[in-house]
N, C-alpha and C. Protein backbone atom coordinates (compact mmCIF):
# COMPACT_ATOMS: atom_id res chain seq x y z
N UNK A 1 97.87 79.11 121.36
CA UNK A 1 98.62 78.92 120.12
C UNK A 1 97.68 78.44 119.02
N UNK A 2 97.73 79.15 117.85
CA UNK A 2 96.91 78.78 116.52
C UNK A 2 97.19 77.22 116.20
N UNK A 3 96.27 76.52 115.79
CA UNK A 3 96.69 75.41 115.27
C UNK A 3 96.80 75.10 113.75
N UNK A 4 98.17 74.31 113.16
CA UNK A 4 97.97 74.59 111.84
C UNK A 4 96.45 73.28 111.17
N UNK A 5 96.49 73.34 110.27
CA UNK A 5 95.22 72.77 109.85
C UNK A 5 96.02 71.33 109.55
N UNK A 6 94.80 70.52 109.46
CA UNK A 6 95.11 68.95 109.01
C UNK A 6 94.85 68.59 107.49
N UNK A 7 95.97 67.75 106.90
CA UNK A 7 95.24 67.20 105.77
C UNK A 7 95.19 66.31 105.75
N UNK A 8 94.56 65.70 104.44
CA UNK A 8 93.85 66.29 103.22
C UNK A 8 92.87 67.10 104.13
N UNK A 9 92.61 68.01 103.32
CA UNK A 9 91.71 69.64 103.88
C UNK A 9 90.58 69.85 102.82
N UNK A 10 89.33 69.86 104.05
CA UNK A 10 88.05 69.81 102.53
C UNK A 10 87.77 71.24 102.69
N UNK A 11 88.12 71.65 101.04
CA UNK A 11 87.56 73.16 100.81
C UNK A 11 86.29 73.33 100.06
N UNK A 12 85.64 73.88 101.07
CA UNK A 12 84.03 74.04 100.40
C UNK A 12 83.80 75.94 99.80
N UNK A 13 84.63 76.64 100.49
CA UNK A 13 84.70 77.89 100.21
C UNK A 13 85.99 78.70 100.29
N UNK A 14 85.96 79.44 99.05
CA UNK A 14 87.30 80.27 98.62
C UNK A 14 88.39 80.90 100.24
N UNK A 15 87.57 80.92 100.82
CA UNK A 15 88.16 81.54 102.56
C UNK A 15 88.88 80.28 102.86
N UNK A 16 88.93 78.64 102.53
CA UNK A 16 89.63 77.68 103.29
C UNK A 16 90.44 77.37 102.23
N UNK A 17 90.27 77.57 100.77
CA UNK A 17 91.88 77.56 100.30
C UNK A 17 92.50 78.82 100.38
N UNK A 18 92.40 79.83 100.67
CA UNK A 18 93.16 80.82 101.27
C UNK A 18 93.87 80.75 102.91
N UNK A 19 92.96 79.79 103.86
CA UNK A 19 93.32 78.67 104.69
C UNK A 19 94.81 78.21 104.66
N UNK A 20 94.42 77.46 103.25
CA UNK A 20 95.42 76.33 103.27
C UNK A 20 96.84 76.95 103.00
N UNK A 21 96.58 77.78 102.10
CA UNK A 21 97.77 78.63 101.35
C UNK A 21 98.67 79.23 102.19
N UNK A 22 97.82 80.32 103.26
CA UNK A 22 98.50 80.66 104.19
C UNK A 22 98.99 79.82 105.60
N UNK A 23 98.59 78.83 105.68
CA UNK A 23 99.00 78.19 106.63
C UNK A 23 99.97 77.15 106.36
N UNK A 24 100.27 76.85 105.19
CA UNK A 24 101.58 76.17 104.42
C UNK A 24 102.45 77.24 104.13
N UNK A 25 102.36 78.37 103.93
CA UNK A 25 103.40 79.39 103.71
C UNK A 25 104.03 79.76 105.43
N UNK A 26 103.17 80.09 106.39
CA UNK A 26 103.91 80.17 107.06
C UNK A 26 104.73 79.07 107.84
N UNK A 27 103.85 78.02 107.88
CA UNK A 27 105.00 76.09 108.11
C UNK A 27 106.28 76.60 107.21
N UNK A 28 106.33 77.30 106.16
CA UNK A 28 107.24 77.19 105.66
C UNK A 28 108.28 78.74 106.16
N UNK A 29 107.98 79.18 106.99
CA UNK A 29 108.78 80.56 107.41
C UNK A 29 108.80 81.87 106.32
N UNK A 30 107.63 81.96 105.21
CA UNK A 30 107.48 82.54 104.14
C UNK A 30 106.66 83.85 104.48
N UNK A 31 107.53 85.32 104.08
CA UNK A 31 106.42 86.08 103.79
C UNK A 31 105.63 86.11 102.67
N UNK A 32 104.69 86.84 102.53
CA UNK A 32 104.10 87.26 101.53
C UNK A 32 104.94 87.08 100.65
N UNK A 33 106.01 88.16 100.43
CA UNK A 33 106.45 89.32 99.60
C UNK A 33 107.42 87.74 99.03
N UNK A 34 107.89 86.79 99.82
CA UNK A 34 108.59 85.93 99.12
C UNK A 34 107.90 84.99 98.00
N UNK A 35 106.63 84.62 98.56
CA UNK A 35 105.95 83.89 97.91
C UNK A 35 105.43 84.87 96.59
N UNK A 36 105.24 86.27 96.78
CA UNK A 36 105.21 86.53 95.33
C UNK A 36 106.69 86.92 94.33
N UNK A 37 107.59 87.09 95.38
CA UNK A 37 108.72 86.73 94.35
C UNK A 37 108.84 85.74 93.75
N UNK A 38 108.46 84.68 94.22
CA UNK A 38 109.10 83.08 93.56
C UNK A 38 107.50 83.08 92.68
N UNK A 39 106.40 83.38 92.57
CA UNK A 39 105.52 82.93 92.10
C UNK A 39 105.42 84.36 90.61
N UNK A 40 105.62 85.32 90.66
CA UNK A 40 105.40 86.57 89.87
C UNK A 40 104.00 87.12 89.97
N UNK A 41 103.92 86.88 91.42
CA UNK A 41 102.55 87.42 91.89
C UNK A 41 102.52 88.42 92.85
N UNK A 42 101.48 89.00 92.83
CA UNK A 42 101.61 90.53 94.20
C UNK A 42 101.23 89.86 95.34
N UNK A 43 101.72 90.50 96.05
CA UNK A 43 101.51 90.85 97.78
C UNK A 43 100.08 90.85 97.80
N UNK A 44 100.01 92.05 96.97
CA UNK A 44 98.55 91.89 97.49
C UNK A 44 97.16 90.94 96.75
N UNK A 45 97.77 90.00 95.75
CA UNK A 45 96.65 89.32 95.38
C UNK A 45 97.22 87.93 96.20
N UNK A 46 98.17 87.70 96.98
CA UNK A 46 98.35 86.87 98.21
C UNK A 46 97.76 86.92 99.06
N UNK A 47 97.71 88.45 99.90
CA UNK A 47 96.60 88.70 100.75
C UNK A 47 95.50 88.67 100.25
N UNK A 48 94.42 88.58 99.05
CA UNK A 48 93.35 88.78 98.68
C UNK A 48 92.58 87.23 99.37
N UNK A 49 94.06 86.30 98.29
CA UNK A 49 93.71 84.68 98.33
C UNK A 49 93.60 84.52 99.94
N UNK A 50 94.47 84.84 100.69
CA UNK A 50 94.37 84.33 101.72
C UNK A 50 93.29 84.72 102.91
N UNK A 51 92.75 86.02 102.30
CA UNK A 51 91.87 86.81 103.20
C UNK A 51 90.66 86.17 102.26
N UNK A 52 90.27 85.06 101.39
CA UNK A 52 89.31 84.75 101.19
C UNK A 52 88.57 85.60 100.30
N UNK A 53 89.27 86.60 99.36
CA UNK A 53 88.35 86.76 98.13
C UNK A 53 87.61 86.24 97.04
N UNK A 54 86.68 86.41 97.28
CA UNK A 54 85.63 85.41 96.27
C UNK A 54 86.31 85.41 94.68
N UNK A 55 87.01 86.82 94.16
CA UNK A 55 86.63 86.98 92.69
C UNK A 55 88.53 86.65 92.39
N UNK A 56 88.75 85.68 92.85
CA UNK A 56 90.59 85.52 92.54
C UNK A 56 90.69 84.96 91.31
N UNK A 57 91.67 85.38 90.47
CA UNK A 57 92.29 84.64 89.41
C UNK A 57 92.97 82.73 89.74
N UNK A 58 91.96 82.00 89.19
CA UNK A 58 92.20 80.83 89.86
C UNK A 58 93.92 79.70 88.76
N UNK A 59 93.99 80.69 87.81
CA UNK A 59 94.94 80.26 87.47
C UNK A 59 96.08 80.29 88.63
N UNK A 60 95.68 81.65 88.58
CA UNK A 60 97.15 82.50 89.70
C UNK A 60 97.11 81.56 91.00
N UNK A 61 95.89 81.48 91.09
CA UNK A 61 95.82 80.55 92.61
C UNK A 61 97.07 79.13 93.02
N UNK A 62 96.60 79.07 91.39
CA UNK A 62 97.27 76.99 91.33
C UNK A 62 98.89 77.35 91.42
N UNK A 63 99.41 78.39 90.88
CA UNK A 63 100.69 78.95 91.10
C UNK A 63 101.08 78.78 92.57
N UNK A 64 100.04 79.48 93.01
CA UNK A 64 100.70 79.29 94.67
C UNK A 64 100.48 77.68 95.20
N UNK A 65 99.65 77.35 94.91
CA UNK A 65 99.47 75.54 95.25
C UNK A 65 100.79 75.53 95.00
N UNK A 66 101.09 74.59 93.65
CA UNK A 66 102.68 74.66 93.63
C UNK A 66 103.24 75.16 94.01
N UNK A 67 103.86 76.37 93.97
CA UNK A 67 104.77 77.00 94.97
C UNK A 67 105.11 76.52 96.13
N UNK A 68 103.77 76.16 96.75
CA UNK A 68 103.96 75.74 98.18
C UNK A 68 103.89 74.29 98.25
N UNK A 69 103.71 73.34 97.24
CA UNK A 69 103.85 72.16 97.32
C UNK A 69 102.55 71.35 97.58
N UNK A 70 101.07 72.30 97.35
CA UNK A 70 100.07 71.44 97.79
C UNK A 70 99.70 71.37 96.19
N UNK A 71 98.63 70.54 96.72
CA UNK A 71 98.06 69.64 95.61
C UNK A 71 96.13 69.70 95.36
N UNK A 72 95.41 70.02 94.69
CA UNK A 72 93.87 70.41 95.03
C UNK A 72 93.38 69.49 93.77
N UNK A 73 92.59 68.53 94.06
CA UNK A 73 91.83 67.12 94.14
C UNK A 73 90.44 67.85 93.87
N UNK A 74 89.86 66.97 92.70
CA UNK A 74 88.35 67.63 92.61
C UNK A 74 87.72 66.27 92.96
N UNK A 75 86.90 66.11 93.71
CA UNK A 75 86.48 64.57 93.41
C UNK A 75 84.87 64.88 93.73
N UNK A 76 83.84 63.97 93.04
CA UNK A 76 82.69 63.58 92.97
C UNK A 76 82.13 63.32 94.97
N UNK A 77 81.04 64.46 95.24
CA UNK A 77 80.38 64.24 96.04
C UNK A 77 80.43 63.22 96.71
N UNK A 78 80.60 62.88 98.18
CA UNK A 78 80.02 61.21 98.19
C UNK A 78 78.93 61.16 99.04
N UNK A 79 78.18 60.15 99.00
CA UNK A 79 76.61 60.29 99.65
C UNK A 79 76.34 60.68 101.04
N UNK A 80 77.52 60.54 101.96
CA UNK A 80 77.83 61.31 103.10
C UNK A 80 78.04 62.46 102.97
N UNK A 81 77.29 63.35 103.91
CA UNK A 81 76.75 64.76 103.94
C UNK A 81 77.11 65.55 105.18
N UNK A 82 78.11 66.83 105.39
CA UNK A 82 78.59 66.91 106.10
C UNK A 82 76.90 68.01 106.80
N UNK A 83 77.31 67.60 108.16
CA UNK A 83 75.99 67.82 109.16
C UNK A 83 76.48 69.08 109.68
């Protein structure tokens, strides 16, 4: 069985907030096709985000954050360095 992910969730690359997106949509019993109804977004720039396309419209992105109720935190490096 897949495990869903833990948060807070550190995203270092466009593939783990597509991660997050899809793995809160389905916690939530959501297809695609719903999440771009409620958001006025396509199917397929859902699958893009979630399949980790580098070149996404990051406005559109934050749409789905909300949508789904998460929240994305910029915060300053800290001197601990992941190994």
């Amino acid at each position: 069985m897949k495990e869903n992910i833990q948060y807070p969730y550190y995203i270092r690359l466009v593939k783990y907030l597509g991660k997050a997106i899809q793995d809160t949509r389905k916690t939530k019993n959501m297809r695609q096709s719903d999440l771009a109804d409620i958001t006025g977004t396509s199917v397929k720039f859902i699958s893009d985000v979630e399949r980790g396309k580098e070149t996404i419209q990051m406005d559109k992105a934050l749409v789905l954050l909300r949508a789904l109720g998460l929240k994305l935190y910029v915060t300053p490096d800290s001197i601990e360095t992941e190994e």
